[in-house]
N, C-alpha and C. Protein backbone atom coordinates (compact mmCIF):
# COMPACT_ATOMS: atom_id res chain seq x y z
N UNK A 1 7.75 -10.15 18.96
CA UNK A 1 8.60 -10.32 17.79
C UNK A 1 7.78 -10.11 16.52
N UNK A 2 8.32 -9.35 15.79
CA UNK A 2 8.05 -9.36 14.13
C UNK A 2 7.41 -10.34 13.30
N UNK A 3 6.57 -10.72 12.57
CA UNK A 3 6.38 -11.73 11.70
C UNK A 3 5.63 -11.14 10.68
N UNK A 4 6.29 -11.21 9.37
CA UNK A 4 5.54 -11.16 8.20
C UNK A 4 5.00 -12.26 7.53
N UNK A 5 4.25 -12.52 6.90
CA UNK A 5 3.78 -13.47 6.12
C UNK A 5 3.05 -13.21 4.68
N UNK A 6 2.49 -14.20 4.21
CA UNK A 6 1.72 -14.10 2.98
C UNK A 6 0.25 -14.42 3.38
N UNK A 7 -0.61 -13.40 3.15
CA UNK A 7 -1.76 -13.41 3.72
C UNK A 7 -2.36 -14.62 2.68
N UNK A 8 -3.42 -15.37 3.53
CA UNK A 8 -4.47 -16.64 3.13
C UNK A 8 -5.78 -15.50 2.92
N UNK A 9 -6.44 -16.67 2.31
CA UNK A 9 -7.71 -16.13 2.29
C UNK A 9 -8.42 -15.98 3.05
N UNK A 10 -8.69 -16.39 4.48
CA UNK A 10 -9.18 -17.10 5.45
C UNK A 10 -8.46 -15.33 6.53
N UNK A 11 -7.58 -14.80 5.73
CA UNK A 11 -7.10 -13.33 6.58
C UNK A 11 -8.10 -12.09 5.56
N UNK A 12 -8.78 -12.27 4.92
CA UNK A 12 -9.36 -10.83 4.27
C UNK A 12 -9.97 -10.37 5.21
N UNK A 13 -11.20 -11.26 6.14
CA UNK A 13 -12.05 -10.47 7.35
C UNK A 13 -11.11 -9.19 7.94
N UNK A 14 -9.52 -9.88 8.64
CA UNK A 14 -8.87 -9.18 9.29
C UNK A 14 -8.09 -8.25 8.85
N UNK A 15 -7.61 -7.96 7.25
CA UNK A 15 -7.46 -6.95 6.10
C UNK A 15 -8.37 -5.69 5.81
N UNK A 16 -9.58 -6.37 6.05
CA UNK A 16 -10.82 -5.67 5.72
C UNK A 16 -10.52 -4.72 7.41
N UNK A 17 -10.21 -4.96 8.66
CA UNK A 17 -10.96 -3.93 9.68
C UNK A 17 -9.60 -3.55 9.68
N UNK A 18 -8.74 -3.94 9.35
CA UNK A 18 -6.87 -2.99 9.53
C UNK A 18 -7.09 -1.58 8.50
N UNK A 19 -7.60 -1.90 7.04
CA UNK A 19 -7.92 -1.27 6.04
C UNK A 19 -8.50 -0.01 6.87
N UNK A 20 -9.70 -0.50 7.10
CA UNK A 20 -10.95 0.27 7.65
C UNK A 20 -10.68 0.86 8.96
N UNK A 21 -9.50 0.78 9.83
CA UNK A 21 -8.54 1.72 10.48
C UNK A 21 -7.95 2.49 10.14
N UNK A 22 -7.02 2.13 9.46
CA UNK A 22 -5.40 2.69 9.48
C UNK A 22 -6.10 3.91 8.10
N UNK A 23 -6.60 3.16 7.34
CA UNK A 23 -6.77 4.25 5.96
C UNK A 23 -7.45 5.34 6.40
N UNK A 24 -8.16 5.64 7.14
CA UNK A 24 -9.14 7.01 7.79
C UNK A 24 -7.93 7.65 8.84
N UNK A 25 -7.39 6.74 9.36
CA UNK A 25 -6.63 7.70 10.09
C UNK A 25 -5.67 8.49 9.64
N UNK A 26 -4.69 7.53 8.67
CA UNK A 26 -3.91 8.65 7.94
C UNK A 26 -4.39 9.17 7.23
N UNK A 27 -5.49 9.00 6.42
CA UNK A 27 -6.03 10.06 5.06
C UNK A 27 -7.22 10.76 5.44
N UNK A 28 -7.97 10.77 6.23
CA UNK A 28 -9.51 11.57 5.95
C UNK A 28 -9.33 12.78 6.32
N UNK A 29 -7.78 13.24 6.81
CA UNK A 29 -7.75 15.07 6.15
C UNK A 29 -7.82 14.94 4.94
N UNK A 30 -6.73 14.73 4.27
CA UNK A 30 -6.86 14.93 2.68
C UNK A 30 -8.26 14.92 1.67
N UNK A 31 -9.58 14.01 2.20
CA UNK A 31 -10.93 13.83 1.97
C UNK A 31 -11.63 14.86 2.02
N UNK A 32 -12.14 15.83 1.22
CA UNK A 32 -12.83 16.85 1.09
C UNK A 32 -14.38 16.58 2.09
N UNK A 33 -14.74 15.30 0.97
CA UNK A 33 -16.19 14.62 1.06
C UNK A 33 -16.34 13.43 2.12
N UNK A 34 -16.86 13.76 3.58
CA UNK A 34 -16.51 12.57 4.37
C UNK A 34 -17.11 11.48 3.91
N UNK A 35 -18.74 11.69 2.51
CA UNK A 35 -19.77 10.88 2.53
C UNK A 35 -18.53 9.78 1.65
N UNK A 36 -17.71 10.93 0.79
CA UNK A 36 -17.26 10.14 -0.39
C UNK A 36 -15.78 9.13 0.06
N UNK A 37 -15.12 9.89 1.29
CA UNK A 37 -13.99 8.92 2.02
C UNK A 37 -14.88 7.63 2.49
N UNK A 38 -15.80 7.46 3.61
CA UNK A 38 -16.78 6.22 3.43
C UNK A 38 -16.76 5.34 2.32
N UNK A 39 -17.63 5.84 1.41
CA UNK A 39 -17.83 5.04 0.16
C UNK A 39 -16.08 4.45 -0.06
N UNK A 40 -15.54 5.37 -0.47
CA UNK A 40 -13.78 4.59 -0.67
C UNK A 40 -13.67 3.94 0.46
N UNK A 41 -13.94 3.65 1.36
CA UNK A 41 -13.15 2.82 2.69
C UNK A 41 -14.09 1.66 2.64
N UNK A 42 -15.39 1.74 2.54
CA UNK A 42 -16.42 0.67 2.04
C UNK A 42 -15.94 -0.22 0.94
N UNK A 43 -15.73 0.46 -0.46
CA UNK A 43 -15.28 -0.13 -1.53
C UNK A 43 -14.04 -0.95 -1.51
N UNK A 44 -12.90 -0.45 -1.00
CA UNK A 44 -11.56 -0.59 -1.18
C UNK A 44 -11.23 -1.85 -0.02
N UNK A 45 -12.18 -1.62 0.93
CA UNK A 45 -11.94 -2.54 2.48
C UNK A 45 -12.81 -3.63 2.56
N UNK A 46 -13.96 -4.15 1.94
CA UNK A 46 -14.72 -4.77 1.73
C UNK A 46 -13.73 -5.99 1.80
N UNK A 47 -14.86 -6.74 2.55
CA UNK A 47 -13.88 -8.80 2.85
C UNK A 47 -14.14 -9.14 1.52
N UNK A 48 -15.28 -8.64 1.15
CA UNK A 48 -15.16 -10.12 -0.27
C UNK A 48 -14.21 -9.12 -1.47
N UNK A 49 -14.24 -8.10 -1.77
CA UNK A 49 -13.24 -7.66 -2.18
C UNK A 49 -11.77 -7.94 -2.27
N UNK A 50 -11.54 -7.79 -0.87
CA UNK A 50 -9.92 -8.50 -0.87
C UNK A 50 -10.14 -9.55 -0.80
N UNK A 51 -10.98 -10.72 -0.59
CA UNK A 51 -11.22 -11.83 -0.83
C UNK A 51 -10.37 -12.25 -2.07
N UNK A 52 -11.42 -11.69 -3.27
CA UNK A 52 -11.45 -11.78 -4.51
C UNK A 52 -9.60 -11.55 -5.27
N UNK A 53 -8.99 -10.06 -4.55
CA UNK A 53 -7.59 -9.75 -4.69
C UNK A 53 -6.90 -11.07 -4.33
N UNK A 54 -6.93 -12.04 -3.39
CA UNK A 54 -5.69 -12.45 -2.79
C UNK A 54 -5.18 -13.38 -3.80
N UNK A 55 -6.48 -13.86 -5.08
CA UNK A 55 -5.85 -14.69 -5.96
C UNK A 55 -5.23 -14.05 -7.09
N UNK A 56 -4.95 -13.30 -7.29
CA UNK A 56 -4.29 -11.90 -8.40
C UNK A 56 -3.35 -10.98 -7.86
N UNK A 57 -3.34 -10.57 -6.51
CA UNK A 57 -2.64 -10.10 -5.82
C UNK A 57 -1.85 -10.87 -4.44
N UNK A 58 -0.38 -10.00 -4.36
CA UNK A 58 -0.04 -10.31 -3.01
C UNK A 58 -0.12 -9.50 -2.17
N UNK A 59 -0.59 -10.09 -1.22
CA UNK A 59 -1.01 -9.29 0.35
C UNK A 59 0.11 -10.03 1.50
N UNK A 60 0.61 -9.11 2.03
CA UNK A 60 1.98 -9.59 3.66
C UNK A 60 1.26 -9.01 4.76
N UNK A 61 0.68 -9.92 5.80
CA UNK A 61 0.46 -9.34 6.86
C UNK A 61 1.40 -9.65 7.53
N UNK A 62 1.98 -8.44 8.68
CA UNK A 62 2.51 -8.11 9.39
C UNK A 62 2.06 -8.49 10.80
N UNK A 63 2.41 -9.30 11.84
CA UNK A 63 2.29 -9.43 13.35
C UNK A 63 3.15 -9.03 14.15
N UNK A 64 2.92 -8.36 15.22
CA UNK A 64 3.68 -8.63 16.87
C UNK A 64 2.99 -8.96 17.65
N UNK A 65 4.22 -10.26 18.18
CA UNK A 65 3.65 -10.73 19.20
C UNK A 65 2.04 -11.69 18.69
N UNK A 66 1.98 -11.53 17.67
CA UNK A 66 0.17 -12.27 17.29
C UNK A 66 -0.52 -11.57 16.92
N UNK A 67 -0.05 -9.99 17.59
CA UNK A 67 -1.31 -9.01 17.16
C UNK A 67 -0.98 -8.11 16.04
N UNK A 68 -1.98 -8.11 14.99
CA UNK A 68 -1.49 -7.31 13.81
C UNK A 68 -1.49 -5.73 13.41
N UNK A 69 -0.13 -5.68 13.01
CA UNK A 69 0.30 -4.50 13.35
C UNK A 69 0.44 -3.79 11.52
N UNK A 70 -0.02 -4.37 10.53
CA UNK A 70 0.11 -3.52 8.98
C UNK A 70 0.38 -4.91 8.11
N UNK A 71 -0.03 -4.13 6.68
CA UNK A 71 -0.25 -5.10 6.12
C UNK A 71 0.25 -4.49 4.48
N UNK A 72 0.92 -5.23 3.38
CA UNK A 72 0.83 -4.67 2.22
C UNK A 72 0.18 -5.27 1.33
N UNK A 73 0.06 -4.67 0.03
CA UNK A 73 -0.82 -5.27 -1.68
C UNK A 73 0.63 -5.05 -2.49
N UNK A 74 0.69 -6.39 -3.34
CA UNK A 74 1.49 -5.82 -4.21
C UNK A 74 0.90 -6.78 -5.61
N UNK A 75 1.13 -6.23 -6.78
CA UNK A 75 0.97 -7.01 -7.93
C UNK A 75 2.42 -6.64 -8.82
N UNK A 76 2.21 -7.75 -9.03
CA UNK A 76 3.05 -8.65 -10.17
C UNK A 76 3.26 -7.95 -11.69
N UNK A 77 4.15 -7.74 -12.72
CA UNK A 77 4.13 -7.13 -14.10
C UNK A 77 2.97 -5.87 -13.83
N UNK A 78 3.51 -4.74 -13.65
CA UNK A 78 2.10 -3.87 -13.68
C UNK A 78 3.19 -2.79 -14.52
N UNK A 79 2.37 -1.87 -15.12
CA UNK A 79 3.31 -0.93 -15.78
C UNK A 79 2.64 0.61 -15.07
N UNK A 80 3.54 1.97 -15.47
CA UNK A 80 2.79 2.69 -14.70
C UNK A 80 1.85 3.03 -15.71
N UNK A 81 1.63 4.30 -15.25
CA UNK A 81 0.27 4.94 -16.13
C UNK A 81 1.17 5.90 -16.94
N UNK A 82 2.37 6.12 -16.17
CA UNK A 82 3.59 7.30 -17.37
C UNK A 82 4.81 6.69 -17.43
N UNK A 83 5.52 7.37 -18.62
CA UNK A 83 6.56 6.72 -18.48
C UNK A 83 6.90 5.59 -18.91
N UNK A 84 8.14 4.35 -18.71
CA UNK A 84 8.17 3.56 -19.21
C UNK A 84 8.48 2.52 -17.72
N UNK A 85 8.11 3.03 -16.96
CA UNK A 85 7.99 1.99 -15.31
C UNK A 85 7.18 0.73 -15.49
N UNK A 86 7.96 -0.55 -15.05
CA UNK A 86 7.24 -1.46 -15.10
C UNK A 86 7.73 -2.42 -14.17
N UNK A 87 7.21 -3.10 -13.84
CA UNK A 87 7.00 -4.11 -12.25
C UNK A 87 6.52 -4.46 -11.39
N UNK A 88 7.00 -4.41 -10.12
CA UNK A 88 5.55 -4.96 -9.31
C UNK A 88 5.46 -3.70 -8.30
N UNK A 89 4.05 -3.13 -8.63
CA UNK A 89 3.46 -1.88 -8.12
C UNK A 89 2.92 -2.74 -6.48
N UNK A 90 3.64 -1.69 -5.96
CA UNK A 90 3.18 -1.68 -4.31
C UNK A 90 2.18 -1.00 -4.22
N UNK A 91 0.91 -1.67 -4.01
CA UNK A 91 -0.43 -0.44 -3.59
C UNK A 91 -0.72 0.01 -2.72
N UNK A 92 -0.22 -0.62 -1.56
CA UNK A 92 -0.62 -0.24 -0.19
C UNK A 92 0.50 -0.32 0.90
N UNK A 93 1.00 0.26 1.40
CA UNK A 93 1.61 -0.40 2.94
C UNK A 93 1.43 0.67 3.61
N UNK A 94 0.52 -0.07 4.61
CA UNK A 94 -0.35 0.56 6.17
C UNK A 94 0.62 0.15 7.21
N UNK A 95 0.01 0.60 8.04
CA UNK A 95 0.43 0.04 9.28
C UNK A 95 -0.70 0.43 10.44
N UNK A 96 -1.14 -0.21 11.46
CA UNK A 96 -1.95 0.11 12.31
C UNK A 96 -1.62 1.89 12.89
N UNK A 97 -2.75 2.33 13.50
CA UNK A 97 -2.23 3.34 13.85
C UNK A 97 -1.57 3.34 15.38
N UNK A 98 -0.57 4.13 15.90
CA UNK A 98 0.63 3.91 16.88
C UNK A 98 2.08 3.00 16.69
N UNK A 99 1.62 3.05 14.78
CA UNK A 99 2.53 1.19 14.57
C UNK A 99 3.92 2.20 14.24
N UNK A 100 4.16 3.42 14.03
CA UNK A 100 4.98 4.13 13.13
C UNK A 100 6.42 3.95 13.84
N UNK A 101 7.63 4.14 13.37
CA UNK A 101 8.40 4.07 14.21
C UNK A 101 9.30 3.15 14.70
N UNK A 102 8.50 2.22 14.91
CA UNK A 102 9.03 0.87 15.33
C UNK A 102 9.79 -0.38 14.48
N UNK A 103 10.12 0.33 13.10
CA UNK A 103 10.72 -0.63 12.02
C UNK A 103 9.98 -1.51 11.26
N UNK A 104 8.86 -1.54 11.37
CA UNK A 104 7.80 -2.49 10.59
C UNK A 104 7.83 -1.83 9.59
N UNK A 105 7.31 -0.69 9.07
CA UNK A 105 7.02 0.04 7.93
C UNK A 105 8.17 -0.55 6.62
N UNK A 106 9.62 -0.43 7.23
CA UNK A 106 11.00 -0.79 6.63
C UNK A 106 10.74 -2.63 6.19
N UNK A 107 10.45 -2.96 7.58
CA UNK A 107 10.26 -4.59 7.31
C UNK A 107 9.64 -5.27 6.64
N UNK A 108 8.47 -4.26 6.44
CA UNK A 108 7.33 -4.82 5.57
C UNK A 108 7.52 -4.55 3.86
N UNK A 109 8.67 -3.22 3.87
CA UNK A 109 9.09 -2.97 2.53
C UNK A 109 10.25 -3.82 1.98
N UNK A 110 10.85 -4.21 2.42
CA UNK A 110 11.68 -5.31 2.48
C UNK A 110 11.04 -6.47 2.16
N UNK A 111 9.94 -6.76 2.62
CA UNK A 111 9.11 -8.19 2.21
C UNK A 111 8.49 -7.57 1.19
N UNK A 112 8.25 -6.68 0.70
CA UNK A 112 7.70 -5.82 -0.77
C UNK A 112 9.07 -6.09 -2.05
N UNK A 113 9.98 -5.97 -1.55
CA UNK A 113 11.02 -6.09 -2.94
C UNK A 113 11.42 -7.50 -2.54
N UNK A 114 11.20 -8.34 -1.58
CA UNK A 114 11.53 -9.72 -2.06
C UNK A 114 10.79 -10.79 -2.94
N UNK A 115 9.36 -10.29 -2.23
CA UNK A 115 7.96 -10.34 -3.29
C UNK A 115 8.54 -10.17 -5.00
N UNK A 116 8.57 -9.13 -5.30
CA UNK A 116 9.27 -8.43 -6.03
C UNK A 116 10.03 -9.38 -6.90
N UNK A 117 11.49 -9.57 -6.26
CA UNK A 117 12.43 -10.27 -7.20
C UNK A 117 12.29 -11.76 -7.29
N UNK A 118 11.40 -12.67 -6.43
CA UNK A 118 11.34 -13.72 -6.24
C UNK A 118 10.01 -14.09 -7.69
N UNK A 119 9.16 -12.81 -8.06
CA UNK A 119 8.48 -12.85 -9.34
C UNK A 119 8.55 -12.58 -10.29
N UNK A 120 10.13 -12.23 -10.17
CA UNK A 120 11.01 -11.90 -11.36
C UNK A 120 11.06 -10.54 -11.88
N UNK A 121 10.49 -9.67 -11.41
CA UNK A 121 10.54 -8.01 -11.50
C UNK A 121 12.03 -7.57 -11.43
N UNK A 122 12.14 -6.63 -11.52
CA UNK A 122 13.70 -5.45 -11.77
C UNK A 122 13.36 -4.32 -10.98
N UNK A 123 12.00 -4.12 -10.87
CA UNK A 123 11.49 -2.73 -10.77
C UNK A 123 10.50 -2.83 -9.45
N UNK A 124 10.24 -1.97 -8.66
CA UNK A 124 8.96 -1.87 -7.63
C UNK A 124 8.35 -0.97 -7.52
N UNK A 125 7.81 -0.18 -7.58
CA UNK A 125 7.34 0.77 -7.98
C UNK A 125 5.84 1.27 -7.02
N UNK A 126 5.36 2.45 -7.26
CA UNK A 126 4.30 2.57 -6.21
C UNK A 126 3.60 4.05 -6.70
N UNK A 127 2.79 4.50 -6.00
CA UNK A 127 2.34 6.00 -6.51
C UNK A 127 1.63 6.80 -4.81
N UNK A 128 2.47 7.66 -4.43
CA UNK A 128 2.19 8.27 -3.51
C UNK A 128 1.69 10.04 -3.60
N UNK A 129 0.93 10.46 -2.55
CA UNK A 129 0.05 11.79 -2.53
C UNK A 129 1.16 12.58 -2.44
N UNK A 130 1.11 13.54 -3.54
CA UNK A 130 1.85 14.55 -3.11
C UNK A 130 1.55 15.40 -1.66
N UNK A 131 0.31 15.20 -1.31
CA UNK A 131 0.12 15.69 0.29
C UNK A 131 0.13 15.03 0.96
N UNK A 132 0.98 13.88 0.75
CA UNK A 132 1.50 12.71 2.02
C UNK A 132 3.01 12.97 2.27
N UNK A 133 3.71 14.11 2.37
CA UNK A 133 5.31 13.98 2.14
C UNK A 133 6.27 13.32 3.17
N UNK A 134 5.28 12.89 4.50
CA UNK A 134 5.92 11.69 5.21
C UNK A 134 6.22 10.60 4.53
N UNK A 135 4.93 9.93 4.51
CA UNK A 135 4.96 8.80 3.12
C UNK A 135 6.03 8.55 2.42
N UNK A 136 6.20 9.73 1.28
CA UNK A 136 7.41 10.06 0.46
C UNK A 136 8.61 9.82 0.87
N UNK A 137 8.77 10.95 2.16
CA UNK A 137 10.09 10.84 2.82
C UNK A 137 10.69 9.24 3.39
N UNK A 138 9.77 8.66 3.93
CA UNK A 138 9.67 7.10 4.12
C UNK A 138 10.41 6.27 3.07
N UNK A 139 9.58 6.56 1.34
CA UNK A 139 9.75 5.66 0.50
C UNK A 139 11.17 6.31 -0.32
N UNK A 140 11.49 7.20 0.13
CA UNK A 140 12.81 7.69 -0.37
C UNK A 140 14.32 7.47 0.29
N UNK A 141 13.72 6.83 1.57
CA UNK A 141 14.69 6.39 2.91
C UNK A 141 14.80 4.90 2.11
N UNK A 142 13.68 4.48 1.61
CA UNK A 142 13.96 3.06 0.69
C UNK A 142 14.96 3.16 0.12
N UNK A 143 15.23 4.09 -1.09
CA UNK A 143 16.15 3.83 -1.87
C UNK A 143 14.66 4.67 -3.14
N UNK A 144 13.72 4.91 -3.42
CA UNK A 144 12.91 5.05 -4.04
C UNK A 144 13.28 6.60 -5.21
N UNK A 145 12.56 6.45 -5.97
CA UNK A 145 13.10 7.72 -6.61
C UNK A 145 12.50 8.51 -7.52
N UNK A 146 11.44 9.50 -7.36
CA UNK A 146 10.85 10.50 -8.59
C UNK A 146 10.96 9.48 -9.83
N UNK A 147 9.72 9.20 -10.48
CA UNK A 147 10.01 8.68 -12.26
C UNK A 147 8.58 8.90 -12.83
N UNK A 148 7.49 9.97 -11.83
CA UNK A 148 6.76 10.54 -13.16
C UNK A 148 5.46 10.87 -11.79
N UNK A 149 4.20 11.61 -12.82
CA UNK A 149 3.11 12.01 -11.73
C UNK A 149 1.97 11.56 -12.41
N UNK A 150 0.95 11.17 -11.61
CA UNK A 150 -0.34 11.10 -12.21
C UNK A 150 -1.73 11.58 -11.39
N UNK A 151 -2.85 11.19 -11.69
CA UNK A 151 -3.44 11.71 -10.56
C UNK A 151 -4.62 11.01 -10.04
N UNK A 152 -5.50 10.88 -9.12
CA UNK A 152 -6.42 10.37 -8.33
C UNK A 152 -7.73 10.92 -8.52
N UNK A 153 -8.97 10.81 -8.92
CA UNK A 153 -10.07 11.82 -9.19
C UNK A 153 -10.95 10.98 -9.09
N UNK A 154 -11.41 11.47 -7.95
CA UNK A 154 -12.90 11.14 -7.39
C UNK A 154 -14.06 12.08 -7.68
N UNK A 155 -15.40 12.28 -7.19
CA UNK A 155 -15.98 13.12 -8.04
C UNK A 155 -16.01 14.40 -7.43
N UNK A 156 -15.57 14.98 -6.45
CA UNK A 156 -15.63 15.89 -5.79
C UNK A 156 -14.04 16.27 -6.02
N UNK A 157 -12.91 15.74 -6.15
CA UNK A 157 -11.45 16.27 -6.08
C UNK A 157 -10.97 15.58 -6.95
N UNK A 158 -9.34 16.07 -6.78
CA UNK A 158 -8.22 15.54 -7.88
C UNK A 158 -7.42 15.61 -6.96
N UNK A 159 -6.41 14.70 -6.84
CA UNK A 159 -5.27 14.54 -6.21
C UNK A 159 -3.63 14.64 -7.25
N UNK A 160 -2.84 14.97 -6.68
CA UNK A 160 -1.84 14.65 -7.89
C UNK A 160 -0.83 13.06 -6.85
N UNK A 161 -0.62 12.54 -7.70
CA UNK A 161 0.23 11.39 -7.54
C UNK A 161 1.73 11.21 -7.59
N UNK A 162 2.86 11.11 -7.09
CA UNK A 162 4.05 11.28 -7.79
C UNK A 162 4.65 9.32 -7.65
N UNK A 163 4.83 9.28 -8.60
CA UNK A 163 5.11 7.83 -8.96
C UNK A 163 6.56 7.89 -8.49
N UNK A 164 6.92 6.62 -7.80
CA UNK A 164 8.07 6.49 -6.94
C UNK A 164 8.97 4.79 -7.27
N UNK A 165 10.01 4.84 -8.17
CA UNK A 165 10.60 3.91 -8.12
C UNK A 165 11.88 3.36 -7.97
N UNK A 166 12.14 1.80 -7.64
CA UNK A 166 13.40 1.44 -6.90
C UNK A 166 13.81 0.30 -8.32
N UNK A 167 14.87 0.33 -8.59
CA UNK A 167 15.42 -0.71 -8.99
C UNK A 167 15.81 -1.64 -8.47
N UNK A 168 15.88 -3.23 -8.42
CA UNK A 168 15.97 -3.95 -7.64
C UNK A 168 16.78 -4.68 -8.18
């Protein structure tokens, strides 16, 4: 059975090796630089890192059965970088890899806009790869909707971003 929750602090260890899965598997085509995907999966996945997030951010881990199957980030009043979007920006929702499919992805977005309105937001908002158009297609099955682009630049590439939002 399903269980979402609100991740503790005492869950970053287990954030940190879901991260340090799921993010290489779906993205390290898109990674030009394998040295420089590392460094991002180092940086971004680090325990004391999300440590540090869980008091500024919300994190939902996701279980079946006990065993964890994806996890999201969301913050509170964020505005975008274009535009006049403002709310609570979804940064992440993973899911283990083999997790696809199975309705978690939906379930876990669902615990993303309750997050959401329970902190008083209108808006949810997020920023996805234009060379992720699964992703997209996913967050558009939400209810999600085109409201501007930005971009990602590491030192070797540029990504373009298309900012994706739901009214709530």
């Amino acid at each position: 059975m399903l269980h979402i929750r609100p991740a503790m602090p005492e869950d970053a260890r287990l954030l940190s090796e879901m991260g340090r899965t799921s993010y290489p598997y779906y993205f390290a085509h898109l990674w030009q630089n394998p040295q420089e995907l590392a460094d991002f999966v180092q940086q971004e996945y680090d325990p004391q890192a999300i440590a540090a997030t869980l008091s500024r951010s919300r994190w939902l881990l996701a279980t079946w059965d006990g065993a964890p199957v994806g996890f999201a980030k969301l913050s509170l009043h964020q505005a975008a970088a274009v535009g006049t979007i403002a709310g609570t920006l979804l940064h992440k929702l993973y899911l283990m890899p083999e997790q696809t499919g199975k309705g978690i992805g939906e379930a876990l977005f669902q615990a993303a806009e309750r997050e959401a309105k329970a902190g008083g937001d209108r808006c949810l908002w997020l920023e996805v790869l234009v060379d992720n158009p699964r992703a997209r297609r996913f967050y558009e099955r939400q209810g999600m909707h085109y409201a501007g682009a930005t971009q990602f630049t590491s030192a070797t590439q540029t990504s373009v971003l298309h900012i994706l939002a739901k009214m709530l």
